[in-house]
Protein backbone atom coordinates (compact mmCIF):
# COMPACT_ATOMS: atom_id res chain seq x y z
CA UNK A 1 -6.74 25.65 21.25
CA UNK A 2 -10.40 24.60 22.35
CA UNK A 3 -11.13 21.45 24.18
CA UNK A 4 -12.79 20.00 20.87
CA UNK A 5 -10.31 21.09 18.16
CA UNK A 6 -7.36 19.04 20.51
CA UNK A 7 -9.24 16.24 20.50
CA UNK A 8 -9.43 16.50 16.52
CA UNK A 9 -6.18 17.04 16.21
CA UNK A 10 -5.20 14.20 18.24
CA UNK A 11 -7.85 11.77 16.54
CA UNK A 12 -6.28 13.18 13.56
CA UNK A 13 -2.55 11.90 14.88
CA UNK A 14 -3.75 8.62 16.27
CA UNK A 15 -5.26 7.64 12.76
CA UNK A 16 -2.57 9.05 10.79
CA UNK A 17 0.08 6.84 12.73
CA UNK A 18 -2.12 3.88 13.04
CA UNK A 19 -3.01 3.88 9.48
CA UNK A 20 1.16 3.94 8.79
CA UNK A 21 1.87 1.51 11.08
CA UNK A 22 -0.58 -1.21 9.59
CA UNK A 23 0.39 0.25 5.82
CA UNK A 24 3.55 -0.31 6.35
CA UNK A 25 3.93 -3.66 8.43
CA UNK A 26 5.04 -2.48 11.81
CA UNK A 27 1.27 -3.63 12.47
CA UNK A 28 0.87 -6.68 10.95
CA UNK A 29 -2.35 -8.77 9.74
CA UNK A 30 -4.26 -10.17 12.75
CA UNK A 31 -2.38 -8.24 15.66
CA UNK A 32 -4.39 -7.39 18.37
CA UNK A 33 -5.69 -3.66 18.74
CA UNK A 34 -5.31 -2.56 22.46
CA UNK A 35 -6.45 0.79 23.14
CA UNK A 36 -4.95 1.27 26.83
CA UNK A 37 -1.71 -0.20 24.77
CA UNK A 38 -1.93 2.67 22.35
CA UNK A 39 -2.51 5.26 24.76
CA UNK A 40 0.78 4.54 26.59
CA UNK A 41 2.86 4.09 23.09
CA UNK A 42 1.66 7.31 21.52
CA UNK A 43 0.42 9.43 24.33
CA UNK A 44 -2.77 10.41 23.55
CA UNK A 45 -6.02 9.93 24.90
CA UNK A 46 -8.53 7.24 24.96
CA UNK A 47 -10.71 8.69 23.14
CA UNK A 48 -8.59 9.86 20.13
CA UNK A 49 -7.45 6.09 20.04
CA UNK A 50 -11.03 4.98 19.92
CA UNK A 51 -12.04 7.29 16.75
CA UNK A 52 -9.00 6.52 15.33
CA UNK A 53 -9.54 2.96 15.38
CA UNK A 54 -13.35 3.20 14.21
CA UNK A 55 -12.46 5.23 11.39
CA UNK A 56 -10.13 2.70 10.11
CA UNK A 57 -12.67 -0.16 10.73
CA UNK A 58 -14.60 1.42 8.16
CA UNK A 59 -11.44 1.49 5.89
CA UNK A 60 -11.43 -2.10 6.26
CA UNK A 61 -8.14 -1.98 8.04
CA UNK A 62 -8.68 -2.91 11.22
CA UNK A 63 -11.78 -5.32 12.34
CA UNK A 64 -13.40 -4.65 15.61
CA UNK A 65 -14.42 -7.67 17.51
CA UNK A 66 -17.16 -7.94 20.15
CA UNK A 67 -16.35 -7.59 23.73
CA UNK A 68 -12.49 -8.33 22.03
CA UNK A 69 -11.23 -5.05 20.79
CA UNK A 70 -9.92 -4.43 17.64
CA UNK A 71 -7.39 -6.41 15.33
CA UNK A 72 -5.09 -5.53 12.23
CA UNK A 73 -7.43 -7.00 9.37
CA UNK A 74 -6.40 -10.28 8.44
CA UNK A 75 -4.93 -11.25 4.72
CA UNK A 76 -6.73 -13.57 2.81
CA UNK A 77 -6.27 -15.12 -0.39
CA UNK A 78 -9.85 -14.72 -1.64
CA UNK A 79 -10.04 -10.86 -0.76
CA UNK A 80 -6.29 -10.23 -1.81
CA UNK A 81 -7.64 -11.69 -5.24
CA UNK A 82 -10.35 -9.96 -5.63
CA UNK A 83 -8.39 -6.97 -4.43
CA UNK A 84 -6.09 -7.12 -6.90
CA UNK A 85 -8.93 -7.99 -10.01
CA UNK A 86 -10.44 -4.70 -9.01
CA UNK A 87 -7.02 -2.61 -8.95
CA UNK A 88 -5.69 -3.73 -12.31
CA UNK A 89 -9.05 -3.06 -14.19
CA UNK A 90 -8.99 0.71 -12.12
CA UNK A 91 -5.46 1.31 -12.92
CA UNK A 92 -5.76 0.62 -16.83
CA UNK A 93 -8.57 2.65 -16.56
CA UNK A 94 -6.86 5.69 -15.42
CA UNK A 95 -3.39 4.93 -17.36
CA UNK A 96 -5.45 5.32 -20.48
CA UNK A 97 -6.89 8.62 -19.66
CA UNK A 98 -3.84 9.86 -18.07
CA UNK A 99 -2.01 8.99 -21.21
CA UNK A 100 -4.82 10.83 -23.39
CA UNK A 101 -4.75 13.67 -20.77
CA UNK A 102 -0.95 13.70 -19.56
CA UNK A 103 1.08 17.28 -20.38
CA UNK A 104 4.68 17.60 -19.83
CA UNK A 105 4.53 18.08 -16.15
CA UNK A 106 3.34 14.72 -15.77
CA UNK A 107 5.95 13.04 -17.79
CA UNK A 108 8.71 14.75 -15.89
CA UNK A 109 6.80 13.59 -12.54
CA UNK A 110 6.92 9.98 -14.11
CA UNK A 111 10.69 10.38 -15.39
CA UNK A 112 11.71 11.70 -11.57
CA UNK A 113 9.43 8.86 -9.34
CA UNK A 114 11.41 6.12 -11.70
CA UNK A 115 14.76 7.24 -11.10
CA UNK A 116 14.26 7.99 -7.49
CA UNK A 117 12.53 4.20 -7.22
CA UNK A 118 15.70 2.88 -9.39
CA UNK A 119 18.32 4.83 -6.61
CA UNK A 120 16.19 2.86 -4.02
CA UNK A 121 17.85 -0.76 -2.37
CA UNK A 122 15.38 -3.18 -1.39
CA UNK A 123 15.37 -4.25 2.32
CA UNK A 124 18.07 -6.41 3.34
CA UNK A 125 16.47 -8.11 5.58
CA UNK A 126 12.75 -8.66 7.10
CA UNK A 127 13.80 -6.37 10.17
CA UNK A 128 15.08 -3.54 8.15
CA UNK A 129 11.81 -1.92 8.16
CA UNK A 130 12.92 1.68 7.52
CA UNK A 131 14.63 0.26 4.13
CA UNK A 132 11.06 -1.14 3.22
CA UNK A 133 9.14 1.82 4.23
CA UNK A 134 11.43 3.97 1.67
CA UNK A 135 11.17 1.73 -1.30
CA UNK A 136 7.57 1.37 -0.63
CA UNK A 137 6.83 4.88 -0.68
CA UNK A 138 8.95 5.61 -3.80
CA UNK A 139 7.27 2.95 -5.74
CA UNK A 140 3.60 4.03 -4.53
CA UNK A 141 5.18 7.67 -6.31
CA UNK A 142 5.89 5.74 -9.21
CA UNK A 143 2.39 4.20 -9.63
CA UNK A 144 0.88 7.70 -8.78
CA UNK A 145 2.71 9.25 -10.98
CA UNK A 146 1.52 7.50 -13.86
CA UNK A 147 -2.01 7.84 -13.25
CA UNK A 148 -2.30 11.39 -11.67
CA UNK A 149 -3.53 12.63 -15.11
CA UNK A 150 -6.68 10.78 -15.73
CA UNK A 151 -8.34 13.77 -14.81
CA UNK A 152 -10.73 12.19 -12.58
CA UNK A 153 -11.01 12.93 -8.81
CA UNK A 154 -13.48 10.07 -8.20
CA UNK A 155 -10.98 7.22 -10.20
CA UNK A 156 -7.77 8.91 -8.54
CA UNK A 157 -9.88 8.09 -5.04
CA UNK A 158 -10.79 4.56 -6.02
CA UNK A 159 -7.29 3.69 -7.15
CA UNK A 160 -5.65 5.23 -3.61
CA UNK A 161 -8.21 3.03 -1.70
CA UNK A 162 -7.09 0.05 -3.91
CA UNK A 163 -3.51 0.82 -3.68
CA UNK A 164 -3.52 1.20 0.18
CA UNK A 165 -4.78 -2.75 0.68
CA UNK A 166 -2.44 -4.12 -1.73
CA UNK A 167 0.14 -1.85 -0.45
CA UNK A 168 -0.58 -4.14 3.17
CA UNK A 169 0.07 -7.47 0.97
CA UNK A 170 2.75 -6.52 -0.98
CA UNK A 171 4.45 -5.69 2.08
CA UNK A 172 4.66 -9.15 2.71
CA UNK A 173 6.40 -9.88 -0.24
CA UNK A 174 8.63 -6.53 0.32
CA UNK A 175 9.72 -8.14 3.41
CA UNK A 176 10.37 -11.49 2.67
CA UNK A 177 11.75 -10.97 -0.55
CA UNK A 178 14.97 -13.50 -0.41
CA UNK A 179 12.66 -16.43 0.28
CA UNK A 180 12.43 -18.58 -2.84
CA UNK A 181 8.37 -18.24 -2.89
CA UNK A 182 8.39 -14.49 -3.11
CA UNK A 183 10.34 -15.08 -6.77
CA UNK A 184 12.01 -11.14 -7.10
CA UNK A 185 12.44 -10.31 -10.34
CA UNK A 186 13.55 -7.29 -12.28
CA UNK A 187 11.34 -4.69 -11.24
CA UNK A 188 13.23 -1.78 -12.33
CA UNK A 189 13.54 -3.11 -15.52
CA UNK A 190 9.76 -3.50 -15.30
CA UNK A 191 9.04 0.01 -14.32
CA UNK A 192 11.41 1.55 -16.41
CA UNK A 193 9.68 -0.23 -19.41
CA UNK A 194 5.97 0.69 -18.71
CA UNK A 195 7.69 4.33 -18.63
CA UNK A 196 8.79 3.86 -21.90
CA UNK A 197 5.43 2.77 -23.15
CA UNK A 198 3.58 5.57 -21.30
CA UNK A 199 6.11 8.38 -22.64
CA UNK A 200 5.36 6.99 -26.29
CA UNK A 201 2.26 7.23 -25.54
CA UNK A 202 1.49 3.51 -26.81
CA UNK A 203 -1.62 2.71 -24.60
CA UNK A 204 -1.91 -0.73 -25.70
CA UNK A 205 1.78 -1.78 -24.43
CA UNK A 206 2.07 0.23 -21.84
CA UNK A 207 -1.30 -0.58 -20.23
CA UNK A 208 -0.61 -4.95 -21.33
CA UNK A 209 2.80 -4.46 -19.41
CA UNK A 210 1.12 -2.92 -16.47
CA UNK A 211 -0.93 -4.94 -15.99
CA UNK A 212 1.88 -7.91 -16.12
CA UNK A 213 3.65 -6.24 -13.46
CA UNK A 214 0.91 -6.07 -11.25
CA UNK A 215 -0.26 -9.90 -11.77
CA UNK A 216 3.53 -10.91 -11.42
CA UNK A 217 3.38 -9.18 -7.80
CA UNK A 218 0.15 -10.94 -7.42
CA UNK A 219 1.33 -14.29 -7.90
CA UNK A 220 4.27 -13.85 -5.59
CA UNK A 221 2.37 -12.54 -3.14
CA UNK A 222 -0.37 -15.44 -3.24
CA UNK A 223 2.71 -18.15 -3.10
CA UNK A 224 3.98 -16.38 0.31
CA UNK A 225 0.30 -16.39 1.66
CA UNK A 226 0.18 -19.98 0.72
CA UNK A 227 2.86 -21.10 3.17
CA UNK A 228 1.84 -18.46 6.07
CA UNK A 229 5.72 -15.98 6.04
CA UNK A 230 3.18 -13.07 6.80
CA UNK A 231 1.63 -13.62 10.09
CA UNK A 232 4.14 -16.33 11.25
CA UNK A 233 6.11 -14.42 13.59
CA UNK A 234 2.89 -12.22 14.65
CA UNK A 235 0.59 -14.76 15.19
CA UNK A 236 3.04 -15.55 19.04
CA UNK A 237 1.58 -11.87 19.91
């Protein structure tokens, strides 16, 4: 391998494991970004690192700072709001062409993300971070799953970008679910009746109960921003 295509591939691992890290809360909001740091924890070079970190500046997941470095981009109520506005009008959007579009395949798809997400505990606690990485990745299936059909590549790349943030603030919630403020409910009873809806095809319901899951998260997720549980125990770092 060339001196350039290593240094690709290595870029390629640097952002790839960054951009997990912060998805999935072993970076959290407003932790600092030390390249020299990185280079030690995942052995790689500088340089990767750098790109790595540029490339998700322009993601809008980390923030570079001037003569500072880079951070984890901080949560905020006003851009988790707006965040989420955006999402729920994109992912109606797509539910109601997926559900025009949708064959067989992607009903089975929907049928096996559910009871996979259903089979899936929630974290017991805010250090069981392998727990939360799971269940978040089986409910991000379940959410693809029901709008993979829209049969629009641009829509699809919109709603990934969307899902991605609020995938960061939900974490939150994810973690700190037995505090009063994050208010768990029912989800699988939630999912499992948007399934319903979609597999009926009955675009009205399914896409007036999808969107009530989404704003319920919202809500919880604004209430646990409110009192500061998601940068708490970074903010010492």
């Amino acid at each position: 391998m060339d001196t350039l295509t290593e240094n690709r591939s290595q870029a390629e691992r640097a952002y790839q494991r960054l951009r997990g890290e912060i998805l999935h809360g072993d970076l959290m909001p407003g932790e600092r970004l030390r390249a020299n740091d990185l280079q030690d924890r995942f052995q790689l070079g500088l340089t990767p690192i750098r790109e790595a970190l540029m490339r998700l500046s322009t993601e809008g997941l980390v923030a570079a700072e001037t003569h500072r470095g880079s951070r984890v981009t901080e949560t905020s109520l006003g851009a988790f709001t707006d965040l989420m506005a955006t999402r729920r009008e994109i992912e109606r959007l797509c539910l109601t062409k997926a559900i025009a579009l949708g064959d067989a395949a992607w009903e089975a798809e929907i049928v096996a993300a559910m009871h996979m997400l259903s089979r899936t505990p929630l974290p017991a606690s805010q250090d069981d971070r392998e727990a939360a990485t799971l269940w978040e990745d089986r409910h991000r299936r379940f959410h693809a799953a029901l709008v993979t059909a829209c049969g629009s590549d641009w829509l699809l790349r919109f709603w990934g970008t969307l899902a991605d943030h609020s995938e960061r603030y939900r974490k939150i919630r994810l973690l700190h679910h037995r505090e009063a403020p994050a208010e768990v409910r029912d989800v699988n009873s939630e999912h499992a009746a948007i399934m319903e809806a979609v597999l009926a095809r009955e675009v009205e319901r399914a896409c007036a109960l999808l969107d009530a899951h989404l704003h319920a998260t919202q809500t919880s997720v604004v209430r646990l921003l409110q009192i500061g549980l998601d940068t708490s125990e970074e903010k010492s770092r």
